[in-house]
N, C-alpha and C. Protein backbone atom coordinates (compact mmCIF):
# COMPACT_ATOMS: atom_id res chain seq x y z
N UNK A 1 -31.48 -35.75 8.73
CA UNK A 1 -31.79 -37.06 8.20
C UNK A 1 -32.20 -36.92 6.73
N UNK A 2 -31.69 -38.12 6.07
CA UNK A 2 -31.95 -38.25 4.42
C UNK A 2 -33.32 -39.18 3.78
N UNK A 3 -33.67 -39.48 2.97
CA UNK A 3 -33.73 -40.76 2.48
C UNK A 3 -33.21 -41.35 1.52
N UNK A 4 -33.34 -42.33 1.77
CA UNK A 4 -32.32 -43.24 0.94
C UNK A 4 -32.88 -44.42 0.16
N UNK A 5 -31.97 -44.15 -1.43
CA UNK A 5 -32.70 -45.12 -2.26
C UNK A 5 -32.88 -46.59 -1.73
N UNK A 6 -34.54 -47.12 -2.17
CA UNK A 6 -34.52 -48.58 -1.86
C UNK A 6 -34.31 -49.30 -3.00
N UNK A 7 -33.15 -50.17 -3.19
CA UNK A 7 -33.02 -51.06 -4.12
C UNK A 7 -34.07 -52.08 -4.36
N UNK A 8 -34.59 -52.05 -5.63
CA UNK A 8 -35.84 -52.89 -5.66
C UNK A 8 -35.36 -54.31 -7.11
N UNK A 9 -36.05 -55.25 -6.93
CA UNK A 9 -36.33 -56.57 -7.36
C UNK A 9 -36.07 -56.20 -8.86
N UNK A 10 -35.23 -56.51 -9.77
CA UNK A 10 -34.33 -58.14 -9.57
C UNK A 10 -32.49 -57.36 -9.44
N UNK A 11 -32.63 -56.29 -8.78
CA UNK A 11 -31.46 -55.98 -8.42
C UNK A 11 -30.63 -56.82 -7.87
N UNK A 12 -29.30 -57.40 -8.61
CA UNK A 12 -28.61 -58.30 -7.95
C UNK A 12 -27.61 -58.26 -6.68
N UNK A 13 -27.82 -56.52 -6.39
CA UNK A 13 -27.37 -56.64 -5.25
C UNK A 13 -28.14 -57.15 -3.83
N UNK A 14 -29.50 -57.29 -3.94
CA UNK A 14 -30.57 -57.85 -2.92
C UNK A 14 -30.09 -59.19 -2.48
N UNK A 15 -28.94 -59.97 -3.70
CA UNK A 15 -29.01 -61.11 -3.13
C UNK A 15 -27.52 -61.32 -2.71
N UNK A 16 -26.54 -60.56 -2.28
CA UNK A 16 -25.07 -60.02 -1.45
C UNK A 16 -25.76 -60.51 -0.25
N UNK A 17 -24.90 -61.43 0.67
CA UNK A 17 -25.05 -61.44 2.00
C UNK A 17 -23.79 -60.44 2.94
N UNK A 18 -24.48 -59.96 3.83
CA UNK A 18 -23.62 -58.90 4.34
C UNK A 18 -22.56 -58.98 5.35
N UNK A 19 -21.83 -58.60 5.44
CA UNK A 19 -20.63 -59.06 6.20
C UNK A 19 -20.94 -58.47 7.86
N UNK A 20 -20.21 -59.16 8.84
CA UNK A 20 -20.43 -58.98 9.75
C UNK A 20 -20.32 -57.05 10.29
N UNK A 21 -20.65 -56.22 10.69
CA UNK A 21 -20.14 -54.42 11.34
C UNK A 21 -19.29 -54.98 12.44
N UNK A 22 -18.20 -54.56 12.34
CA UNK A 22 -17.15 -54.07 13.11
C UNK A 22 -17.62 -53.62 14.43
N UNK A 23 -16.82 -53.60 16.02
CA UNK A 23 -17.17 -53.14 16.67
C UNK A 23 -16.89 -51.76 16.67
N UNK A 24 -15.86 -50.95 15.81
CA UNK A 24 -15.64 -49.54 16.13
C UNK A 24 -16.66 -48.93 15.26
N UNK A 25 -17.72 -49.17 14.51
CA UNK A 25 -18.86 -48.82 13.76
C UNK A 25 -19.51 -48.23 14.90
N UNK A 26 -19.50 -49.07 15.92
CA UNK A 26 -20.55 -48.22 17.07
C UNK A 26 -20.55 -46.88 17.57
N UNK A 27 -19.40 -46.73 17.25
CA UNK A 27 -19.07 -44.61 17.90
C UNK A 27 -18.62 -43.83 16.65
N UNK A 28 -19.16 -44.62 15.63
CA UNK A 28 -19.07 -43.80 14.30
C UNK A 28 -20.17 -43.13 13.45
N UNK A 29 -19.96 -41.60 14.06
CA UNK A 29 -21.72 -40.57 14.12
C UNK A 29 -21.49 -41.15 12.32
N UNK A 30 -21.40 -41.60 11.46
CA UNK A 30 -21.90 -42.16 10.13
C UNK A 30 -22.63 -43.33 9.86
N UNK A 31 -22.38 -43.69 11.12
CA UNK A 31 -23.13 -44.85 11.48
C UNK A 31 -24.36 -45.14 12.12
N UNK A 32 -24.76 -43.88 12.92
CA UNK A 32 -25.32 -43.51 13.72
C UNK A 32 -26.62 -42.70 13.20
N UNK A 33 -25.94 -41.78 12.11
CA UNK A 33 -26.45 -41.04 10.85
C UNK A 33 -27.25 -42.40 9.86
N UNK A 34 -26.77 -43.40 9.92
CA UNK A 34 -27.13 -43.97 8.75
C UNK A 34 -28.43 -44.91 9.10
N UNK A 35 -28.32 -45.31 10.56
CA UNK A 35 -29.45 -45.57 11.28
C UNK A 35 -30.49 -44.84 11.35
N UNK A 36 -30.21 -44.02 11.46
CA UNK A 36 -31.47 -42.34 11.88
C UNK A 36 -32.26 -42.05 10.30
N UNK A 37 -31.21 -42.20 8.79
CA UNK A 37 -31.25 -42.22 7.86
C UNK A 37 -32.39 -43.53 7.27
N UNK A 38 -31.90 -44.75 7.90
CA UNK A 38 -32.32 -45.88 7.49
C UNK A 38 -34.24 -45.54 7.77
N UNK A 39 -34.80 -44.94 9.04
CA UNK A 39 -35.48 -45.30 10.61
C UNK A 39 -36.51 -44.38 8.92
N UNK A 40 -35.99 -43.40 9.48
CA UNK A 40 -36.41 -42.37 8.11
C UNK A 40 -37.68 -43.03 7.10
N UNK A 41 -36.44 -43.43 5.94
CA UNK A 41 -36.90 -44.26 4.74
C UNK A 41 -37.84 -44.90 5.37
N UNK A 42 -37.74 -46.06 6.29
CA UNK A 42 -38.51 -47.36 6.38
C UNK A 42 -40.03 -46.58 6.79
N UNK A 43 -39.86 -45.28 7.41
CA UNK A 43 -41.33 -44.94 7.94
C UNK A 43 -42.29 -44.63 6.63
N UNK A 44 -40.93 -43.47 5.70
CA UNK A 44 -41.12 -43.08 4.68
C UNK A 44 -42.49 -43.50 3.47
N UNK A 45 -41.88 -44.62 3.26
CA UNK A 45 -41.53 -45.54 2.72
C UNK A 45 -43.14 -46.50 2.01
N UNK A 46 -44.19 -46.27 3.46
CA UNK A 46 -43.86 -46.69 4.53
C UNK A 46 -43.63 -47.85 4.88
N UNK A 47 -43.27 -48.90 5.74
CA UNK A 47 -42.81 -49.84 5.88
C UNK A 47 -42.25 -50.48 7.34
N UNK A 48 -42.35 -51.51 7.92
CA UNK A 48 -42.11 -52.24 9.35
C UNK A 48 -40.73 -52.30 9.88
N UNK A 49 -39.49 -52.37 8.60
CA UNK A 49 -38.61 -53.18 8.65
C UNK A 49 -38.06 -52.72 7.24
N UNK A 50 -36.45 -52.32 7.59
CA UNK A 50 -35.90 -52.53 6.44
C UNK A 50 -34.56 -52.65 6.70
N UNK A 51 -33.40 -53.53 5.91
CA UNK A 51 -32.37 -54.08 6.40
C UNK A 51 -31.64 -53.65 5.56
N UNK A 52 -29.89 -53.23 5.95
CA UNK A 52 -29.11 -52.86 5.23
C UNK A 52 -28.81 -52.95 4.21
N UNK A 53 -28.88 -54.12 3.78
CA UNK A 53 -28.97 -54.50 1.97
C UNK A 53 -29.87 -53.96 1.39
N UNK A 54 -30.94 -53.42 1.54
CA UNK A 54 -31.84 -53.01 0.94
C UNK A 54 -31.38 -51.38 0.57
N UNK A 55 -30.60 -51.11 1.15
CA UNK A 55 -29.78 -49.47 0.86
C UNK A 55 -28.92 -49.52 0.32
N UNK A 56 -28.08 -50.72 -0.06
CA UNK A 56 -27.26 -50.91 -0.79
C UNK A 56 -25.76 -50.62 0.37
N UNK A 57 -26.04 -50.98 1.63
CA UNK A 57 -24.80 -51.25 2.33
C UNK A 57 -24.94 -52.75 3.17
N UNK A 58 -23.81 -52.75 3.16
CA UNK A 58 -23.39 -54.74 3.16
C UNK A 58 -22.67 -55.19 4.46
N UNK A 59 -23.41 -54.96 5.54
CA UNK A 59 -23.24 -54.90 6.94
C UNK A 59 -24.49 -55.32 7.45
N UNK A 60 -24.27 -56.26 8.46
CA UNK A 60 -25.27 -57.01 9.07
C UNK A 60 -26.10 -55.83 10.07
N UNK A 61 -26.79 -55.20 9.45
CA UNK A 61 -27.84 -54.47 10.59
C UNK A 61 -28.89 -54.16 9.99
N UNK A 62 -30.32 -53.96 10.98
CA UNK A 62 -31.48 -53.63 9.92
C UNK A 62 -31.84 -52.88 11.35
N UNK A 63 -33.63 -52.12 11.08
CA UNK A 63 -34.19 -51.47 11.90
C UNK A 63 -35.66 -51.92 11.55
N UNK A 64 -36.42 -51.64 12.46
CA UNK A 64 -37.44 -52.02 12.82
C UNK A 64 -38.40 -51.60 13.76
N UNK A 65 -39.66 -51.16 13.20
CA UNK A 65 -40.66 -50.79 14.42
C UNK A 65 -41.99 -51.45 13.84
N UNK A 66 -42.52 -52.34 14.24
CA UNK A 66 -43.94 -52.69 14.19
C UNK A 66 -45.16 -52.18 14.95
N UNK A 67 -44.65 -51.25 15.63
CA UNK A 67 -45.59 -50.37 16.15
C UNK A 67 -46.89 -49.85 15.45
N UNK A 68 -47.97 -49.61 15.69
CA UNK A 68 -48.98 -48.96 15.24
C UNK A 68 -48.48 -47.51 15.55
N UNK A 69 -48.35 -46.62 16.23
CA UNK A 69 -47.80 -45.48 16.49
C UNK A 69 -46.33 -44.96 16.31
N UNK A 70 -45.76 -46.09 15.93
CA UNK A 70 -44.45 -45.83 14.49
C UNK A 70 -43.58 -45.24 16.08
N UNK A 71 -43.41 -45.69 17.08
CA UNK A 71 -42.38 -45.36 18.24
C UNK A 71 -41.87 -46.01 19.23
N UNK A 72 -41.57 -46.99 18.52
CA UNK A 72 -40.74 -47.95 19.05
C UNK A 72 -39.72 -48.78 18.31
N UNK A 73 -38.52 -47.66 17.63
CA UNK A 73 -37.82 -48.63 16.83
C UNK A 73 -36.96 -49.44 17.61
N UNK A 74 -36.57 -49.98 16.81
CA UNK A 74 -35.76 -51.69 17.07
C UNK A 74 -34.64 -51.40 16.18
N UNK A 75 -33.02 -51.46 16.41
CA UNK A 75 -31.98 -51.68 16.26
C UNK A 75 -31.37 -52.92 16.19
N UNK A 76 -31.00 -53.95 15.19
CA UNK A 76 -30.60 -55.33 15.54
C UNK A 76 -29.37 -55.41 14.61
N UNK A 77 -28.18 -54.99 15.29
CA UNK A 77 -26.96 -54.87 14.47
C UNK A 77 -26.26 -56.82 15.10
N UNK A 78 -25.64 -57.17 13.70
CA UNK A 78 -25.15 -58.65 13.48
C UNK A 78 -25.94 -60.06 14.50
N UNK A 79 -27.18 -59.57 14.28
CA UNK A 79 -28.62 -60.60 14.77
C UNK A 79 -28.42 -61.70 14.45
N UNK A 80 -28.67 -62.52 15.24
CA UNK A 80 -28.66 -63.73 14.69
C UNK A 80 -29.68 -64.64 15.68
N UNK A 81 -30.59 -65.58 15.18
CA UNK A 81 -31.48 -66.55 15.78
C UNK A 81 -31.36 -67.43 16.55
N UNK A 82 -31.35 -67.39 17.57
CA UNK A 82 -31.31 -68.25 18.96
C UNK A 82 -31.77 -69.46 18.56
N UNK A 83 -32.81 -69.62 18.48
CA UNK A 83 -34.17 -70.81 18.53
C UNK A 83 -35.57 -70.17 17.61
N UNK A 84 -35.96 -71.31 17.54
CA UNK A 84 -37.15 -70.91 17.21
C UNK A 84 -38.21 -72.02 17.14
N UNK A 85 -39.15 -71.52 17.73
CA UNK A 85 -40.36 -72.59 17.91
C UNK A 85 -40.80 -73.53 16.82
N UNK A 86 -41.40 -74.60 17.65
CA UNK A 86 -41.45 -75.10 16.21
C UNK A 86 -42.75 -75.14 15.48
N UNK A 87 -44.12 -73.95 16.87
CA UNK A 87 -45.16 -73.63 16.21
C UNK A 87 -44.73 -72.29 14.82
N UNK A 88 -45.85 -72.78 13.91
CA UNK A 88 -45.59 -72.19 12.71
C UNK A 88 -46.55 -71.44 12.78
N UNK A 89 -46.09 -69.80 11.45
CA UNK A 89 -47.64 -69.09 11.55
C UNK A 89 -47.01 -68.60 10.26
N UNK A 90 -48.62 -68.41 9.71
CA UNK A 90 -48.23 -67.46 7.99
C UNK A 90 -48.86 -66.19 8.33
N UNK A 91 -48.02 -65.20 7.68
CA UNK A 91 -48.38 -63.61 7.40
C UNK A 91 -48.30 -63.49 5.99
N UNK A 92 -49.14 -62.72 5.42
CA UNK A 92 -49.02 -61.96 4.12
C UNK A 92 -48.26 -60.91 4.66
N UNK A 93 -46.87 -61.35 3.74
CA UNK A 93 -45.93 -60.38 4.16
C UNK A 93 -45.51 -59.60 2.50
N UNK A 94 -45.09 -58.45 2.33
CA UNK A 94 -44.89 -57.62 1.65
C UNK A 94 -43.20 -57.04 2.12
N UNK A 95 -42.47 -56.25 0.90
CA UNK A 95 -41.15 -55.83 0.91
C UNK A 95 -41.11 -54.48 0.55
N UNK A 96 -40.25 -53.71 0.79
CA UNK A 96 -40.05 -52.12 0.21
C UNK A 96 -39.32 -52.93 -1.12
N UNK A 97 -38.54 -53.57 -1.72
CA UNK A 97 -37.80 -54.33 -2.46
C UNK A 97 -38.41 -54.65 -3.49
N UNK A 98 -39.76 -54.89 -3.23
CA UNK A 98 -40.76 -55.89 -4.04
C UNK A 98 -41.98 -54.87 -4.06
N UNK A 99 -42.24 -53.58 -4.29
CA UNK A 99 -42.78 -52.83 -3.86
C UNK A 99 -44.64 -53.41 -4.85
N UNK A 100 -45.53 -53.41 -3.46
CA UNK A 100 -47.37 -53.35 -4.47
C UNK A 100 -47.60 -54.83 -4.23
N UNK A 101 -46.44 -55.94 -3.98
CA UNK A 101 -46.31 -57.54 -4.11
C UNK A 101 -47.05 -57.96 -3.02
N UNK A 102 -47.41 -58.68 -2.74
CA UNK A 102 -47.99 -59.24 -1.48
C UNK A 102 -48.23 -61.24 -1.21
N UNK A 103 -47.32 -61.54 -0.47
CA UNK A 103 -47.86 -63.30 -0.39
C UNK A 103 -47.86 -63.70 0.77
N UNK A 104 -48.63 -65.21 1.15
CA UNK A 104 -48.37 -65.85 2.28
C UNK A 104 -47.08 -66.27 2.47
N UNK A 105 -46.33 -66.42 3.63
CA UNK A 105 -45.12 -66.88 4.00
C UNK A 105 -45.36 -67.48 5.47
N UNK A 106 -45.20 -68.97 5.72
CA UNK A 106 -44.85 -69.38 6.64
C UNK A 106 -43.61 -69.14 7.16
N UNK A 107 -43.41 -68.81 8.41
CA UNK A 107 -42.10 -68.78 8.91
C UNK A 107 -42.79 -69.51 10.90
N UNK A 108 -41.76 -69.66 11.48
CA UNK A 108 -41.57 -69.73 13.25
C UNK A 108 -42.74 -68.54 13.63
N UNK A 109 -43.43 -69.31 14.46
CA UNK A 109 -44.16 -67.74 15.14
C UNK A 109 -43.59 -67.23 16.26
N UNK A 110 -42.24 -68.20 16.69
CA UNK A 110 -41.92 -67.47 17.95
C UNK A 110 -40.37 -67.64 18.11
N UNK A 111 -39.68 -66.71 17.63
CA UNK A 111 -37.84 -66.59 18.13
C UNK A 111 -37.20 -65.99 18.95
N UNK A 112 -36.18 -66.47 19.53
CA UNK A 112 -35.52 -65.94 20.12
C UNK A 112 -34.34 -65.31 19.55
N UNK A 113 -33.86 -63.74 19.44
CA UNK A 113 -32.87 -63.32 18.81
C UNK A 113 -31.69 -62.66 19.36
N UNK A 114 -30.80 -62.81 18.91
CA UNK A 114 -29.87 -62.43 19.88
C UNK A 114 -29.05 -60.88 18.86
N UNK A 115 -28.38 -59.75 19.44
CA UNK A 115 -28.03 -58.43 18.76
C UNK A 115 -27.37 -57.54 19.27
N UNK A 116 -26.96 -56.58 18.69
CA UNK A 116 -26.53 -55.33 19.25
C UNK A 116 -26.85 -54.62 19.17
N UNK A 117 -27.55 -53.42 19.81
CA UNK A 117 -28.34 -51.91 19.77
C UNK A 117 -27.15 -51.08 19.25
N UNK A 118 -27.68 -50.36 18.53
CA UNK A 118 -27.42 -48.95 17.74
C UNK A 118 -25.84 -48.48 18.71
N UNK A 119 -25.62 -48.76 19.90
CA UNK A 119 -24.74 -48.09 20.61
C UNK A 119 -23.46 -49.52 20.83
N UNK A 120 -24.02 -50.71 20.71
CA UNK A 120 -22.71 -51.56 20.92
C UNK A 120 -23.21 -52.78 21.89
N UNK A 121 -24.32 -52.22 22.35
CA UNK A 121 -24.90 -53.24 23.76
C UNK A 121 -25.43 -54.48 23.28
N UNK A 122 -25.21 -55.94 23.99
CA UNK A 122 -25.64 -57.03 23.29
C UNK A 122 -26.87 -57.22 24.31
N UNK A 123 -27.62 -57.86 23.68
CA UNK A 123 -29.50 -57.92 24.19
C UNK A 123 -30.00 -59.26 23.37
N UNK A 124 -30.80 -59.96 24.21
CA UNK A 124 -31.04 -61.18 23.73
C UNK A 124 -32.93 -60.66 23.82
N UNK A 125 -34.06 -60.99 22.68
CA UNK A 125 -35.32 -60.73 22.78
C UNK A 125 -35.45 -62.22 22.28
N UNK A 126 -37.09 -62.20 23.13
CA UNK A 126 -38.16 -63.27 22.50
C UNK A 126 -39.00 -62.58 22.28
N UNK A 127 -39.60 -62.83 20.83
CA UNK A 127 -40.89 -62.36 20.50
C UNK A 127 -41.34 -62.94 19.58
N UNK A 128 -42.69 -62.97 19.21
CA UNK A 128 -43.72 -63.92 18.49
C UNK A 128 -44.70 -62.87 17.43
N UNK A 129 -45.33 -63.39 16.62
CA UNK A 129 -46.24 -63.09 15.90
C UNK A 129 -45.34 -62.01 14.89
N UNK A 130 -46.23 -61.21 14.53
CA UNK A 130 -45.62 -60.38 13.58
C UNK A 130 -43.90 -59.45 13.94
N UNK A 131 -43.29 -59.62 15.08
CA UNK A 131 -42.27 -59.15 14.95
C UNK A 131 -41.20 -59.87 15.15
N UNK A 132 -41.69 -61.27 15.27
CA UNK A 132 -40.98 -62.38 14.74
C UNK A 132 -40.97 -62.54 13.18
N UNK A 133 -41.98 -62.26 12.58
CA UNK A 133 -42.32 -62.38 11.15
C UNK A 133 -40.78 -61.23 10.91
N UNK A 134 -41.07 -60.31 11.27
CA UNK A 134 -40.54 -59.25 10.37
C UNK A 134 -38.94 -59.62 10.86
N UNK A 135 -38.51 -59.80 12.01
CA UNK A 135 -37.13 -60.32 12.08
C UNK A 135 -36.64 -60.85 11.14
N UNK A 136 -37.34 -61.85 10.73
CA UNK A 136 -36.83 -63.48 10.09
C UNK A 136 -36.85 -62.64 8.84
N UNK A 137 -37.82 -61.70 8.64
CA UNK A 137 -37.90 -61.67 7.21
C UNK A 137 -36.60 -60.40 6.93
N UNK A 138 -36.28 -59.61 7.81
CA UNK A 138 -35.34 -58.88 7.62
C UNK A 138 -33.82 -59.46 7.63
N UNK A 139 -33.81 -60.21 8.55
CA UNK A 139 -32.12 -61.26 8.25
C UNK A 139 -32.32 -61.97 7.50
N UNK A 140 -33.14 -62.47 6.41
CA UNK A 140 -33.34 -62.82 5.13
C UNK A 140 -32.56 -62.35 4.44
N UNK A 141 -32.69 -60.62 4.83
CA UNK A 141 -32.54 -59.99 3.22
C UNK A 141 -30.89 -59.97 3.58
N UNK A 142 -30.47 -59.93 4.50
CA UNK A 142 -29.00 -59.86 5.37
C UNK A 142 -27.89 -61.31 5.01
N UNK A 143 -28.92 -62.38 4.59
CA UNK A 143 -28.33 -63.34 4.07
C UNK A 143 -28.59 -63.15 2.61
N UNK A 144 -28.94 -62.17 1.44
CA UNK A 144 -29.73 -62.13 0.00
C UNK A 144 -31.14 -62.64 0.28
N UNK A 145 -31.70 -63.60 1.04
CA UNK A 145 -32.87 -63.77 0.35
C UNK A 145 -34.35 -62.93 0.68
N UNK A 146 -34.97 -63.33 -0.08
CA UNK A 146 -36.22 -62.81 -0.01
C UNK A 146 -37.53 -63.22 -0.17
N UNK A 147 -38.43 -62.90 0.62
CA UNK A 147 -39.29 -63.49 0.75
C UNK A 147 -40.20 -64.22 -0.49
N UNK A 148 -40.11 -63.76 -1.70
CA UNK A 148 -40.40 -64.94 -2.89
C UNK A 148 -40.09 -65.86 -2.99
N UNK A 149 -38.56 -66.16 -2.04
CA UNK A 149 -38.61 -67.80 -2.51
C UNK A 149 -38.88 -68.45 -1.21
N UNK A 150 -39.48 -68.12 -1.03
CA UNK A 150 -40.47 -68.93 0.14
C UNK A 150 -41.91 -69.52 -0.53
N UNK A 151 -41.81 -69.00 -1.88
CA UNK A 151 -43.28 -69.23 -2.41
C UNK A 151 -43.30 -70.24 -3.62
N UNK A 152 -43.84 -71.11 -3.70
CA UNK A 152 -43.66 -72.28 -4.97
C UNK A 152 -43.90 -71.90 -5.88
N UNK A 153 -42.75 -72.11 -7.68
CA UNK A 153 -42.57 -71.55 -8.33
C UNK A 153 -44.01 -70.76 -9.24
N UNK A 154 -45.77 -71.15 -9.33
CA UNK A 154 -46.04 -70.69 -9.88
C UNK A 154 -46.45 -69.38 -8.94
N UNK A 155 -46.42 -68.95 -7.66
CA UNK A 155 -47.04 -68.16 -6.93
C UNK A 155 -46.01 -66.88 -7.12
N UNK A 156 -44.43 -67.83 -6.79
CA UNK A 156 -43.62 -66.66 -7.40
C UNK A 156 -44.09 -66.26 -8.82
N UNK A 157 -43.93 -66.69 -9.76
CA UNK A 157 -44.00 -65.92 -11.41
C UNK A 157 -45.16 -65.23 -11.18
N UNK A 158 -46.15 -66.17 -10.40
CA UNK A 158 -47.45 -64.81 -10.50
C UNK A 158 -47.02 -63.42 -10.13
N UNK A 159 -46.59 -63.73 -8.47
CA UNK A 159 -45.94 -61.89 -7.95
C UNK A 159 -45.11 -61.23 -8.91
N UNK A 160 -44.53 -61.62 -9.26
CA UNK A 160 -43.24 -61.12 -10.10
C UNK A 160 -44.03 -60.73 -11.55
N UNK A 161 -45.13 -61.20 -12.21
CA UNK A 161 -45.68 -60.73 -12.86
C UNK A 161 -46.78 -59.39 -12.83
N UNK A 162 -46.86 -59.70 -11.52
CA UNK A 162 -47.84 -58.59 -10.59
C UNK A 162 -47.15 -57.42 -10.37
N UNK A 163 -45.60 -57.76 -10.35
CA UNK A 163 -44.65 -56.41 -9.78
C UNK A 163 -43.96 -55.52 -11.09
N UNK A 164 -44.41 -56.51 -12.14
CA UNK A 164 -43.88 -55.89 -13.92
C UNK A 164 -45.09 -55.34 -13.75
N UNK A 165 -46.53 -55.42 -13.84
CA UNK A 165 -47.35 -54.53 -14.29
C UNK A 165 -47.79 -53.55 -13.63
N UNK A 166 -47.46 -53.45 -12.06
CA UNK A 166 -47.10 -52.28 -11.32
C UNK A 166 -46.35 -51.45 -11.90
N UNK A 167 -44.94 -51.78 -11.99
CA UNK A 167 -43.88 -50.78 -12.61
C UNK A 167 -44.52 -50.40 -13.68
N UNK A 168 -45.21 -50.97 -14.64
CA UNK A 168 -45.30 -50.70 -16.20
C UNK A 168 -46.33 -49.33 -16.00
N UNK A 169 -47.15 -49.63 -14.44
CA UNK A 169 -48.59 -48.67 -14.47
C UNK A 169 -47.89 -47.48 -14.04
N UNK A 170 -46.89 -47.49 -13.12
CA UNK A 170 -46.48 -46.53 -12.81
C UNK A 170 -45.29 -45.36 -13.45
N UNK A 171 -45.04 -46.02 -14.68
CA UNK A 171 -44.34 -45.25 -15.94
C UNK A 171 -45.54 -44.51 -16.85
């Protein structure tokens, strides 16, 4: 296993929506590799969730473990949202993308998602609270967006000003 660069903010490839993976992707050890690769980074990293665009490949799949003990990843190849409640909940949610940033984001506290595991198998989950958060926020990035524009324009310029003087501290 590798890691692999995370494309970070205002990279215009963050905002490419990704095309659907093929079904013969599933028995392709590069594919398989790139998952194991992805699982990697995101722990790396560290981080909950990180979705193919964010590596700079343009295929609907991301990975995911919200685990406290980092062992239970989640595979959600060409995901897509069932339903979703219409109780609401905000997380201060944060990005590998947006790296040091941090804001409130309302999203659904409870979806239903529908996917394919790492091997080809389709699986329908409900889940709520933070790994609903991190779903929504990972097929975000699968459609380009990202969680800043969820935030009204002066909260964005603030982060985004917050994420220049990060970089600047860290040169």
């Amino acid at each position: 296993m590798s890691l692999l660069p995370i494309l970070e903010y205002p990279d215009a490839a963050l905002r490419r929506t990704a095309a659907p993976v093929a079904a013969e992707r599933f028995a392709d050890p590069a594919f398989q590799r790139l998952l194991d690769d992805m699982f990697q980074t995101m722990y790396e990293a560290p981080g909950i969730g990180l979705a193919s665009t964010q590596v700079d490949v343009f295929e609907r799949f991301m990975v995911i473990d919200v685990s406290e003990t980092r062992d239970q990843p989640l595979v959600f190849v060409n995901p897509t949202i069932r339903e979703r409640s219409a109780d609401l909940r905000v997380h201060t949610e944060g990005c590998l993308s947006i790296p040091g940033v941090f804001a409130d984001v309302t999203r659904a506290d409870g979806i239903v998602v529908e996917a394919f595991d790492r091997h080809g198998a389709r699986f329908e989950l409900s889940v709520d609270g933070l790994l609903a958060t991190c779903v929504q926020h990972e097929l975000d990035h699968l459609d380009g967006k990202l969680f800043i524009d969820y935030l009204s324009p002066l909260k964005r310029d603030r982060a985004l000003k917050k994420l220049e003087k990060l970089r600047k501290n860290r040169e």
